[in-house]
C-alpha atoms as a PDB file:
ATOM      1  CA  UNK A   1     -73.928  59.960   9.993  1.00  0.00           C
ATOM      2  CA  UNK A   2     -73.272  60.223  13.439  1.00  0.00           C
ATOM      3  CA  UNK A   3     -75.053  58.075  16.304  1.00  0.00           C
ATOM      4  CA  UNK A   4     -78.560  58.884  17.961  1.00  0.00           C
ATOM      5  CA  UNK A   5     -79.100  60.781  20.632  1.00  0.00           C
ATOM      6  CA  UNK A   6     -80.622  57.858  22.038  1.00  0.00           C
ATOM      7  CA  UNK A   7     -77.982  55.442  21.163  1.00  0.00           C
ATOM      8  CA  UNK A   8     -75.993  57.476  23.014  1.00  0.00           C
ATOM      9  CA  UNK A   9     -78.158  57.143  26.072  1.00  0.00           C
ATOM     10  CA  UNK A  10     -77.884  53.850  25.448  1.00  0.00           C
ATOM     11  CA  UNK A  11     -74.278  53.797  25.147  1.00  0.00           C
ATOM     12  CA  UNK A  12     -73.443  55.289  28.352  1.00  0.00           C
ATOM     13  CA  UNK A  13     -75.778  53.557  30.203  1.00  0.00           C
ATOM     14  CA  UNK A  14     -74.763  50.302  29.331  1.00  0.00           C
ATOM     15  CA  UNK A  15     -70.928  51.406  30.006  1.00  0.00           C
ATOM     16  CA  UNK A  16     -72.095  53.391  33.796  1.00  0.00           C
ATOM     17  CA  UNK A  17     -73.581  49.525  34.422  1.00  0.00           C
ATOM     18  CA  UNK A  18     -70.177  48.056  33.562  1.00  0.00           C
ATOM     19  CA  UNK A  19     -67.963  50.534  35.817  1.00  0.00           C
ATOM     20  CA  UNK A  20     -70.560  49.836  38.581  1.00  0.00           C
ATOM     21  CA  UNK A  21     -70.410  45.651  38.505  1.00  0.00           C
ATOM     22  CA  UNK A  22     -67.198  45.716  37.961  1.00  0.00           C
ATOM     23  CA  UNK A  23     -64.256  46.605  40.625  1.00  0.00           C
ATOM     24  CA  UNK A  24     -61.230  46.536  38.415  1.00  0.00           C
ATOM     25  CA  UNK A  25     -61.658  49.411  35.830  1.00  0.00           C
ATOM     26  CA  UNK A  26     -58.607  50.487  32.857  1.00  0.00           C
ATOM     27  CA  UNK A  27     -57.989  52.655  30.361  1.00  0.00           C
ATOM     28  CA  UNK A  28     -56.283  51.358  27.464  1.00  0.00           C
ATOM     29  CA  UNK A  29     -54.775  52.603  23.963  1.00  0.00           C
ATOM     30  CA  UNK A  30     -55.816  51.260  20.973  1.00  0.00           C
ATOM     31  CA  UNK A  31     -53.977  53.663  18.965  1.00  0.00           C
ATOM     32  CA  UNK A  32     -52.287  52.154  15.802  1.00  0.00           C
ATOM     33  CA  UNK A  33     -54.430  48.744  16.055  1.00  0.00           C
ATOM     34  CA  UNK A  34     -56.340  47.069  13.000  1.00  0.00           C
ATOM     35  CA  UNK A  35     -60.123  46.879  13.384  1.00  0.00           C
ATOM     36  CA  UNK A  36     -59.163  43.094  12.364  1.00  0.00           C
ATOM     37  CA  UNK A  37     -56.948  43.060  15.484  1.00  0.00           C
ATOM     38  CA  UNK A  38     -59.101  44.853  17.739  1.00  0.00           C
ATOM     39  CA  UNK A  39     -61.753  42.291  16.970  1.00  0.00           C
ATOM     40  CA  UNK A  40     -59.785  39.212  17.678  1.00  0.00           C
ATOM     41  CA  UNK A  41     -58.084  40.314  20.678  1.00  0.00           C
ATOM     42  CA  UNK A  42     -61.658  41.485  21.965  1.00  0.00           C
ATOM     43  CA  UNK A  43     -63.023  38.302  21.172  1.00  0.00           C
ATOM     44  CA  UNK A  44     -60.181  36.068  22.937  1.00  0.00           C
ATOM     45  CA  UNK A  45     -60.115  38.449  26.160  1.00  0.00           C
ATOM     46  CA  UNK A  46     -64.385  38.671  26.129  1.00  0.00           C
ATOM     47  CA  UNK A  47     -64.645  36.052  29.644  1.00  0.00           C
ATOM     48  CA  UNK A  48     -62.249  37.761  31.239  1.00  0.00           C
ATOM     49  CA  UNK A  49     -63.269  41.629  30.738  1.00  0.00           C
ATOM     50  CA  UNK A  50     -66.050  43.972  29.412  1.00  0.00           C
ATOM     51  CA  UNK A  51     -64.419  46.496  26.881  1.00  0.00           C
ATOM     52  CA  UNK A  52     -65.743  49.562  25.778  1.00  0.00           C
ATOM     53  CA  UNK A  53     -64.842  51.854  22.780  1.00  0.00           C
ATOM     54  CA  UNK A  54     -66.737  55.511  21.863  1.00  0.00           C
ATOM     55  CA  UNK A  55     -65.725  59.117  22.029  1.00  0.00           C
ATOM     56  CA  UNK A  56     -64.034  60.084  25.297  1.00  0.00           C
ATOM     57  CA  UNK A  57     -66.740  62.358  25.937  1.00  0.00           C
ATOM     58  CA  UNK A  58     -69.740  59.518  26.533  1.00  0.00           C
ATOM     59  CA  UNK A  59     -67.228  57.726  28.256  1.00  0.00           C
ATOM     60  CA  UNK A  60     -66.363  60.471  30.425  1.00  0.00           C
ATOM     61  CA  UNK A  61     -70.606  60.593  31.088  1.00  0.00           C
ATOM     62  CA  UNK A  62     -70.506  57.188  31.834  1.00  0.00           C
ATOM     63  CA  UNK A  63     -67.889  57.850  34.869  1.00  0.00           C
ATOM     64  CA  UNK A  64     -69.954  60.605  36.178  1.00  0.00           C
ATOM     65  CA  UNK A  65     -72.932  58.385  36.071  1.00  0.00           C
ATOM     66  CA  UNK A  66     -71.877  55.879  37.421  1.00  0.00           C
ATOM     67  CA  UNK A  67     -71.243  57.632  40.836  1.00  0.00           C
ATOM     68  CA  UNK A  68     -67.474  56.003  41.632  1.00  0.00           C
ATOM     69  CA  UNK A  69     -66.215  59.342  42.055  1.00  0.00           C
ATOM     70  CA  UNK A  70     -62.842  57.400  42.239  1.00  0.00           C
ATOM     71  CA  UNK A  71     -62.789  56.650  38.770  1.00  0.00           C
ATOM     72  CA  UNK A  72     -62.754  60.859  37.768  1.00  0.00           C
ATOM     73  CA  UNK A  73     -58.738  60.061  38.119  1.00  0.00           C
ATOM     74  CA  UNK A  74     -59.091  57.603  34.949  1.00  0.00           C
ATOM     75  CA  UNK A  75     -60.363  60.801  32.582  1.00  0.00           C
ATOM     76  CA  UNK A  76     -56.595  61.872  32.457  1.00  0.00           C
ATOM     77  CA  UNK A  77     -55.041  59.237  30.704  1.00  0.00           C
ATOM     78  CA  UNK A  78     -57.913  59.425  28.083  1.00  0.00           C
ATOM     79  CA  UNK A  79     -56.594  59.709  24.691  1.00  0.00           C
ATOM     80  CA  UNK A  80     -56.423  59.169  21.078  1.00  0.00           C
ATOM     81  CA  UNK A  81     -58.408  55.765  20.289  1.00  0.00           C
ATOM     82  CA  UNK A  82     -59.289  55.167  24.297  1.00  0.00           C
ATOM     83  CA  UNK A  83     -60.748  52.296  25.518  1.00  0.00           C
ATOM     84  CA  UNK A  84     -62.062  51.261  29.107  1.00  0.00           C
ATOM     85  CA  UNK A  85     -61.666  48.007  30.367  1.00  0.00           C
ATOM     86  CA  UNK A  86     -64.175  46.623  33.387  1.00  0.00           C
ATOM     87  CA  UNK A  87     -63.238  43.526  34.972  1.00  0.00           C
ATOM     88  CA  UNK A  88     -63.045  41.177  38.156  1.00  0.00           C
ATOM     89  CA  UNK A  89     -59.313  40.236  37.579  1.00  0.00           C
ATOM     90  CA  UNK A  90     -56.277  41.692  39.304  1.00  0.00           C
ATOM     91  CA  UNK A  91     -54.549  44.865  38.070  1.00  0.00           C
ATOM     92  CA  UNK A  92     -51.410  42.595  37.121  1.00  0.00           C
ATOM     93  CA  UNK A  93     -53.932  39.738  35.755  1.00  0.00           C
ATOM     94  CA  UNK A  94     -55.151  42.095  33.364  1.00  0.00           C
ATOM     95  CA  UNK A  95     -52.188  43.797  32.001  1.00  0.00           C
ATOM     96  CA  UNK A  96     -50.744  40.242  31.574  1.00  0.00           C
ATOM     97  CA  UNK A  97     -54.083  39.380  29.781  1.00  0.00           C
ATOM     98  CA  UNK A  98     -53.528  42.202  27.195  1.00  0.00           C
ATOM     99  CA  UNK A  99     -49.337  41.374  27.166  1.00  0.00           C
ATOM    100  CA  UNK A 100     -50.159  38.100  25.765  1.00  0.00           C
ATOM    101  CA  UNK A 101     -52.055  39.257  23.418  1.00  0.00           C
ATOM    102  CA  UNK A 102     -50.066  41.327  21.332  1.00  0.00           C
ATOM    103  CA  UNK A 103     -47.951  40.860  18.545  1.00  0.00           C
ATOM    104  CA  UNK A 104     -45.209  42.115  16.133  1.00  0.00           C
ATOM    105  CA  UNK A 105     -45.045  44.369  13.358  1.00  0.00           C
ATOM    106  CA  UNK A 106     -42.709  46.677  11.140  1.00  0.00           C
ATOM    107  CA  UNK A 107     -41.270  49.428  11.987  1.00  0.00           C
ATOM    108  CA  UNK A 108     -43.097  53.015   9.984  1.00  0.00           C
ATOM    109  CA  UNK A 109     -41.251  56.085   9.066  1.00  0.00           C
ATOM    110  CA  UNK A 110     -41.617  58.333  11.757  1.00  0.00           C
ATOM    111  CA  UNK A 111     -42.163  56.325  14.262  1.00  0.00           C
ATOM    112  CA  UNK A 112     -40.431  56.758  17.850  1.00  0.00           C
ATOM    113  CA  UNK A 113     -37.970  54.053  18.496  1.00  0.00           C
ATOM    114  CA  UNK A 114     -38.935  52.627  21.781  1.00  0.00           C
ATOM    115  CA  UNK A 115     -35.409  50.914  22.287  1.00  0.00           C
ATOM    116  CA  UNK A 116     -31.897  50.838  20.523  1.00  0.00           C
ATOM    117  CA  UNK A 117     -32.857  49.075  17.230  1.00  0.00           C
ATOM    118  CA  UNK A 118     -29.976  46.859  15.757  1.00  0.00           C
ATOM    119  CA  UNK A 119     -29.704  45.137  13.193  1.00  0.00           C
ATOM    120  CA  UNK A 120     -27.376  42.098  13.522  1.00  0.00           C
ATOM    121  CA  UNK A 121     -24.263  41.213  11.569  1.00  0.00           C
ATOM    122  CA  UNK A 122     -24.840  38.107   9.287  1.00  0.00           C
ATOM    123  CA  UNK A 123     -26.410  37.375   5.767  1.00  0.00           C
ATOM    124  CA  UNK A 124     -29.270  38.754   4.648  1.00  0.00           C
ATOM    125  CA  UNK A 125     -30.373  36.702   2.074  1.00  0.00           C
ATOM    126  CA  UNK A 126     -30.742  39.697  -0.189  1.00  0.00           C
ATOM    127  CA  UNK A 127     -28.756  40.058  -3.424  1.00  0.00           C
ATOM    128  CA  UNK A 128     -26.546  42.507  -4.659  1.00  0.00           C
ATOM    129  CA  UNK A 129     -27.961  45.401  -6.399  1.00  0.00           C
ATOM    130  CA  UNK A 130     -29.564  48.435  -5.282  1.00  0.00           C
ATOM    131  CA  UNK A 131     -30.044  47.227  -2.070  1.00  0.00           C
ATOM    132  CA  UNK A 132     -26.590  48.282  -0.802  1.00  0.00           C
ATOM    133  CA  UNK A 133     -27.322  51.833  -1.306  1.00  0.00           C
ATOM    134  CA  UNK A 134     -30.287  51.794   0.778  1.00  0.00           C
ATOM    135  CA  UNK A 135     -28.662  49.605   3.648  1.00  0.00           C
ATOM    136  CA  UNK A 136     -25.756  52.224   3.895  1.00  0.00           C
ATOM    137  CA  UNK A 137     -28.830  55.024   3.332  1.00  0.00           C
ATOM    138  CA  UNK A 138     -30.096  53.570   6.440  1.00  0.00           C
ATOM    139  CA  UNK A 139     -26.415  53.180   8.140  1.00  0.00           C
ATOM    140  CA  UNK A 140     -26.364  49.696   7.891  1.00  0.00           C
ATOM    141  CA  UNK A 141     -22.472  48.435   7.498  1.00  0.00           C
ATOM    142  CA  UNK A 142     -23.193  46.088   4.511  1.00  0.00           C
ATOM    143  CA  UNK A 143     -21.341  44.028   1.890  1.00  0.00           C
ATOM    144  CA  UNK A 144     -20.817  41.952  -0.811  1.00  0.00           C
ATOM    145  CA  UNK A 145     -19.615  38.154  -0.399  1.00  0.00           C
ATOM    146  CA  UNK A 146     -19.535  36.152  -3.398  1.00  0.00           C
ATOM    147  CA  UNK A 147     -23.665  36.174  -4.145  1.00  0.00           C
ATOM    148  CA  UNK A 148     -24.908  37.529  -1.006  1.00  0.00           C
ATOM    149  CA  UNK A 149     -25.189  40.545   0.694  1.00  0.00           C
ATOM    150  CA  UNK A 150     -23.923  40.534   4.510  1.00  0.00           C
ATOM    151  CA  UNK A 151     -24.401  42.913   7.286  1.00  0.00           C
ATOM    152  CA  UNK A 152     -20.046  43.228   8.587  1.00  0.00           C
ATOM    153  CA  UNK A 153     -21.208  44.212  12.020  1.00  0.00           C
ATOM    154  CA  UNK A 154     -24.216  45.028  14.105  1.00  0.00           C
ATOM    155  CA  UNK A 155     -25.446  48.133  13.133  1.00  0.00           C
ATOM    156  CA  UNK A 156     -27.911  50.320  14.943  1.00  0.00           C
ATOM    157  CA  UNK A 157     -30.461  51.743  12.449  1.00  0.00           C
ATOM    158  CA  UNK A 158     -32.450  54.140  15.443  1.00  0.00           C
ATOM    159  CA  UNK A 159     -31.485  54.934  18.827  1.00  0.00           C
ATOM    160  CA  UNK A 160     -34.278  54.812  21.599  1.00  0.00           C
ATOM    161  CA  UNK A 161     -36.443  57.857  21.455  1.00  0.00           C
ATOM    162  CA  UNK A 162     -35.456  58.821  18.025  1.00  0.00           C
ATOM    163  CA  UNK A 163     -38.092  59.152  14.667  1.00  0.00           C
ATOM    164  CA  UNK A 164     -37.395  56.103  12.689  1.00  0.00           C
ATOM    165  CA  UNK A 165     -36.053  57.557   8.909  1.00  0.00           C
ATOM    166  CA  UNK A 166     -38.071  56.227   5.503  1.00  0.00           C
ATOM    167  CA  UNK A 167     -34.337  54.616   4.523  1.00  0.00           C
ATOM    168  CA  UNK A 168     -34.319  52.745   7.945  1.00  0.00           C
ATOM    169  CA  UNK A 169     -38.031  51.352   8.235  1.00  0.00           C
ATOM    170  CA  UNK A 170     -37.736  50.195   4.403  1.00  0.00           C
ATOM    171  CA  UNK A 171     -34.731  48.060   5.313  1.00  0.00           C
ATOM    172  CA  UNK A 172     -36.158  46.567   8.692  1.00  0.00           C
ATOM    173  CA  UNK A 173     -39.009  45.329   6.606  1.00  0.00           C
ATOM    174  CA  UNK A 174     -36.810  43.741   3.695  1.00  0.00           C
ATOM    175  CA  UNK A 175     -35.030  42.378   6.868  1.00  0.00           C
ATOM    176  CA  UNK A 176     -38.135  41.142   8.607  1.00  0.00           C
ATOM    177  CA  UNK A 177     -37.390  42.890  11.570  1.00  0.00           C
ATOM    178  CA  UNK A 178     -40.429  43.962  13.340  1.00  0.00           C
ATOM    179  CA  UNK A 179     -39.088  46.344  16.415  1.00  0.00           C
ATOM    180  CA  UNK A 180     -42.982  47.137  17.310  1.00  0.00           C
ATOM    181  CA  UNK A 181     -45.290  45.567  18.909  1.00  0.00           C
ATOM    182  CA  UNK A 182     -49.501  45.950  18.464  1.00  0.00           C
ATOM    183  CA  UNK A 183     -52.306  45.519  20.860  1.00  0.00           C
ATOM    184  CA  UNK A 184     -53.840  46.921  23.822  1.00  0.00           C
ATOM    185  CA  UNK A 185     -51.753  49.282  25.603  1.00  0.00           C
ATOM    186  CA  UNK A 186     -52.397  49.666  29.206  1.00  0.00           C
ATOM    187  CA  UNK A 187     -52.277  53.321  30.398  1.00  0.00           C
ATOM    188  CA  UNK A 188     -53.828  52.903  34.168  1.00  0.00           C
ATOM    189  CA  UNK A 189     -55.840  50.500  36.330  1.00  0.00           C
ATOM    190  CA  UNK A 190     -57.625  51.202  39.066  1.00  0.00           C
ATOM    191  CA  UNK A 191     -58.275  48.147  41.314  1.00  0.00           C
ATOM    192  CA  UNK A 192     -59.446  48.150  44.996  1.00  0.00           C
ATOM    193  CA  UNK A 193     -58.450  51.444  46.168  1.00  0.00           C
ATOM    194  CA  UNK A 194     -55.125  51.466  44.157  1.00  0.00           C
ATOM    195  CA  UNK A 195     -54.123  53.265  40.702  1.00  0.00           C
ATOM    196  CA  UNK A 196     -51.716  51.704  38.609  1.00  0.00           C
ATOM    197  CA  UNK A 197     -49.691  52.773  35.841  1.00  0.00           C
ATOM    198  CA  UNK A 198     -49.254  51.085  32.608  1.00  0.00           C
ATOM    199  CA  UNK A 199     -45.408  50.377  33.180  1.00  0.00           C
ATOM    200  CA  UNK A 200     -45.156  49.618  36.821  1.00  0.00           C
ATOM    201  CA  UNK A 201     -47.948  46.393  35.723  1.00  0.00           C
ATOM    202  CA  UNK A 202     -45.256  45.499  33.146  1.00  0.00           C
ATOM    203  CA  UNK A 203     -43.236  42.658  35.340  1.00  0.00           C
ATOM    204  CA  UNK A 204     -41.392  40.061  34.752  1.00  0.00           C
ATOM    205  CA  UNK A 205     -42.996  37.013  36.717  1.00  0.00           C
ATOM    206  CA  UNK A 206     -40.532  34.635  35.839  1.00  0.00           C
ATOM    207  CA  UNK A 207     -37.584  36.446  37.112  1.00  0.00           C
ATOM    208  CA  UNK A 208     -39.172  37.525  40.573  1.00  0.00           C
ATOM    209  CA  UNK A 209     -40.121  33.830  40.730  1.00  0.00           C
ATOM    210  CA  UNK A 210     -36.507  32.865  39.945  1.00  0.00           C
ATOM    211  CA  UNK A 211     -35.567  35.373  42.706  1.00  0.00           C
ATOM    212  CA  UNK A 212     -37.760  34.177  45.354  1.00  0.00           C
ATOM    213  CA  UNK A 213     -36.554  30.868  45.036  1.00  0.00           C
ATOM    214  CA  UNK A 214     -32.782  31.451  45.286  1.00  0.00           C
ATOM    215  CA  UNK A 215     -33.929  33.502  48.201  1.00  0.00           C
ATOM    216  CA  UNK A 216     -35.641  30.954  49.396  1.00  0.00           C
ATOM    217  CA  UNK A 217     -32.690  28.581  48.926  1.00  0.00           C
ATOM    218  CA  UNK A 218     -29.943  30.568  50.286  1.00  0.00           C
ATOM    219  CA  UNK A 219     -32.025  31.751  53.923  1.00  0.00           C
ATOM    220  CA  UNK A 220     -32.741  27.614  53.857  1.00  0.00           C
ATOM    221  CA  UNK A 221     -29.250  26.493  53.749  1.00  0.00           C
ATOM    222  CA  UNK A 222     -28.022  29.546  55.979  1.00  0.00           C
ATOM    223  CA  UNK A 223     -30.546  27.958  58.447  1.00  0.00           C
ATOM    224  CA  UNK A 224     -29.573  24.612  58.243  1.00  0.00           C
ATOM    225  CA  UNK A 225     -25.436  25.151  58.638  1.00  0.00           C
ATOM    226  CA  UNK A 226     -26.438  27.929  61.366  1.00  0.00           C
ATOM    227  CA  UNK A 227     -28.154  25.408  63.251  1.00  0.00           C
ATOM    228  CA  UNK A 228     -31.883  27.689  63.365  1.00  0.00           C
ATOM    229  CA  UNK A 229     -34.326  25.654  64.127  1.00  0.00           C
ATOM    230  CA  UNK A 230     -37.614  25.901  62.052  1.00  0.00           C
ATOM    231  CA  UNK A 231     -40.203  23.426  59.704  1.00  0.00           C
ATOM    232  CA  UNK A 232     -38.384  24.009  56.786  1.00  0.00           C
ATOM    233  CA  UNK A 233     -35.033  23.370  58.669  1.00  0.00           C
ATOM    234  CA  UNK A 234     -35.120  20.868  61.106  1.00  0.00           C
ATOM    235  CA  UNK A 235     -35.443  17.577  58.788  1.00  0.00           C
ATOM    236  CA  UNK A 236     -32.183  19.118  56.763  1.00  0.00           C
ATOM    237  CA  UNK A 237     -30.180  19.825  60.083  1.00  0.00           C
ATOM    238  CA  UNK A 238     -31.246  16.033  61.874  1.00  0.00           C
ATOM    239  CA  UNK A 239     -30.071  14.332  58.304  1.00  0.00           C
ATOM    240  CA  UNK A 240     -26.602  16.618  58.190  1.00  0.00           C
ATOM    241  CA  UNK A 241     -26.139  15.727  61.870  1.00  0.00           C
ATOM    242  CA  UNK A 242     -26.997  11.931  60.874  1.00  0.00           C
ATOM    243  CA  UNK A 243     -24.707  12.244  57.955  1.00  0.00           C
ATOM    244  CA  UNK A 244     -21.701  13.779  60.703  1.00  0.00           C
ATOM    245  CA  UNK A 245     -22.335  11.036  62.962  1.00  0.00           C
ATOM    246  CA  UNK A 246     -21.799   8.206  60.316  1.00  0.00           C
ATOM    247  CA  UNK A 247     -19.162   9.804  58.886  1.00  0.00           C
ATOM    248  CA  UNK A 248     -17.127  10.178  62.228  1.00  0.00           C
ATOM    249  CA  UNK A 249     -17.854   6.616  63.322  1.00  0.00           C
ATOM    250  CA  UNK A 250     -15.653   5.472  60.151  1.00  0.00           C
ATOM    251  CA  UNK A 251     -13.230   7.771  60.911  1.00  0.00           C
ATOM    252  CA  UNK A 252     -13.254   6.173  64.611  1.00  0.00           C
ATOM    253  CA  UNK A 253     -13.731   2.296  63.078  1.00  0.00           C
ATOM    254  CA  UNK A 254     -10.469   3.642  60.674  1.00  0.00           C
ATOM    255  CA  UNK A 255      -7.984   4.715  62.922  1.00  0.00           C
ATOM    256  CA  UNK A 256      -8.226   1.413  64.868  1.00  0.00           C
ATOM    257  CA  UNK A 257      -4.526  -0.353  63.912  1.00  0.00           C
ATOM    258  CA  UNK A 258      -4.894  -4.309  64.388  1.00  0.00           C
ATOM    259  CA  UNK A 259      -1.843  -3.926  67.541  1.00  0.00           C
ATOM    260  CA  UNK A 260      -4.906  -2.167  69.273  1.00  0.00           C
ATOM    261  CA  UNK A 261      -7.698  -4.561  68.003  1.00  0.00           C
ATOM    262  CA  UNK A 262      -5.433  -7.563  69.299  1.00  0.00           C
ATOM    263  CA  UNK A 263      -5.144  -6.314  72.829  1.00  0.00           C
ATOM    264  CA  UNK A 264      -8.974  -5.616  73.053  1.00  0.00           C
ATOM    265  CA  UNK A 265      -9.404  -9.621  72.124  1.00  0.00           C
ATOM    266  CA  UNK A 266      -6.636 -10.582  74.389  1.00  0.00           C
ATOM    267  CA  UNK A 267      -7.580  -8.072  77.530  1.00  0.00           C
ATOM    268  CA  UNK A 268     -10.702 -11.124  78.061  1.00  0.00           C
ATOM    269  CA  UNK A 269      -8.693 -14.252  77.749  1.00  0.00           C
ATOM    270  CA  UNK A 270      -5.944 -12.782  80.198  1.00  0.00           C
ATOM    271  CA  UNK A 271      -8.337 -12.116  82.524  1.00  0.00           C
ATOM    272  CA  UNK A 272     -10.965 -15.039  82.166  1.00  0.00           C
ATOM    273  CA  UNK A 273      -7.388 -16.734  82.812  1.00  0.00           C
ATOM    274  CA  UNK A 274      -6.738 -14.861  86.038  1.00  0.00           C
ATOM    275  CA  UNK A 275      -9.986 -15.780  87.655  1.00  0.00           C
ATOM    276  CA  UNK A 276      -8.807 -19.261  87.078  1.00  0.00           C
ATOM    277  CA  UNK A 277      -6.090 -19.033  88.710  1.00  0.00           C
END
């Protein structure tokens, strides 16, 4: 039995209230997830974000209703099991939120490989039998040694893009390799005037902050042996200069030979003698 007609009101009133309070608005798949999942990960992410899941059509009301006529652009990346996502963090903030929240899990037949999947060469822990039929089934380059049955060399089971075979999801599950991940996948945000897509939130902080500070490094010591004058360079370039100075004053003190360190005694006497005279 289907819900009310009033629930419905309900429904997309309370979800029109949302997209109004709230200035960052997604749409997110769900496609694939466990209820169990779903629940969890709504749970942990519930401070940071209102989500709401129904048919795309009462969603689609509660857009209209809501009177952003911004968020119209949202309706085309609705899809199979559709979610939208109200909150006051950042696009980025939110799509991290939801990255961090999702985890591994096997591979099924038919499922699109969304990169090369390998299997690496080593032991398997799996012992001879009928098992070497399905790893070469699944083009796995396997063999026996002594009790054990090894993989000779990495061997890719799917390429990107490709429909994973029965033989080859069977053996990435005996081989606990999980290839997928599950969880909220971000299709588009909207934030501030601004839509983003799904893959252009997916960065990788660490490495830009890795590159910023190598930047940062390098334009720093370019400034300090260039002698350019700013607040992050000026202590560096008086210390190098202090560090020159010293250095070429034992340089100075070293070339001094004790002929010429005798005559600069004696140059007083002779003439303290002189004025005697």
């Amino acid at each position: 039995m289907g819900i009310t007609r009033e629930k419905k009101e309900e429904l997309v009133k309370r979800i029109a209230g949302d997209l109004k309070k709230y200035p960052v608005i997604g749409v997110a798949s769900i496609e694939g997830l466990p209820g169990k999942q779903y629940g969890s990960i709504k749970k942990k992410v519930s401070s940071k974000a209102s989500i709401s899941a129904t048919r795309l059509t009462l969603m689609g009301r509660a857009i209209d209703e809501s009177g952003r006529k911004e968020l119209q652009e949202l309706k085309q990346y609705f899809g199979n099991a559709t979610v939208l996502v109200c909150t006051d963090a950042d696009a980025f903030s939110l799509y991290r939120l939801f990255k961090q929240n999702k985890s591994k899990t096997i591979a099924k037949a038919g499922q699109i490989a969304p990169f090369d999947i390998i299997v690496p060469a080593g032991e398997t822990g799996l012992a001879p039998g009928p098992i070497l039929t399905e790893l070469k089934l699944a083009k796995v380059d396997a063999r026996i040694q002594g009790p054990k049955v090894v993989i000779a060399r990495d061997s890719t089971v799917a390429k990107k893009g490709d429909a994973i075979t029965g033989p080859a999801a069977s053996i990435l599950a005996k081989l606990g390799v999980e290839p997928f991940e599950i969880g909220f996948d971000v299709k588009a945000v909207w934030d501030h005037g601004t839509m983003y897509m799904g893959e252009v939130l997916n960065i990788d902080e660490e490495g830009i902050l890795n590159d910023l500070r190598n930047a940062h490094a390098g334009a720093l010591n370019l400034c300090v042996y260039a002698e350019v004058y700013n607040e992050a360079s000026a202590p560096f370039i008086v210390a190098k200069a202090a560090r020159e100075a010293n250095a070429l004053q034992k340089v100075l003190e070293a070339v001094k030979t004790p002929e010429n360190k005798k005559e600069a005694k004696a140059e007083p006497a002779e003439s303290g003698q002189a004025e005697q005279k």
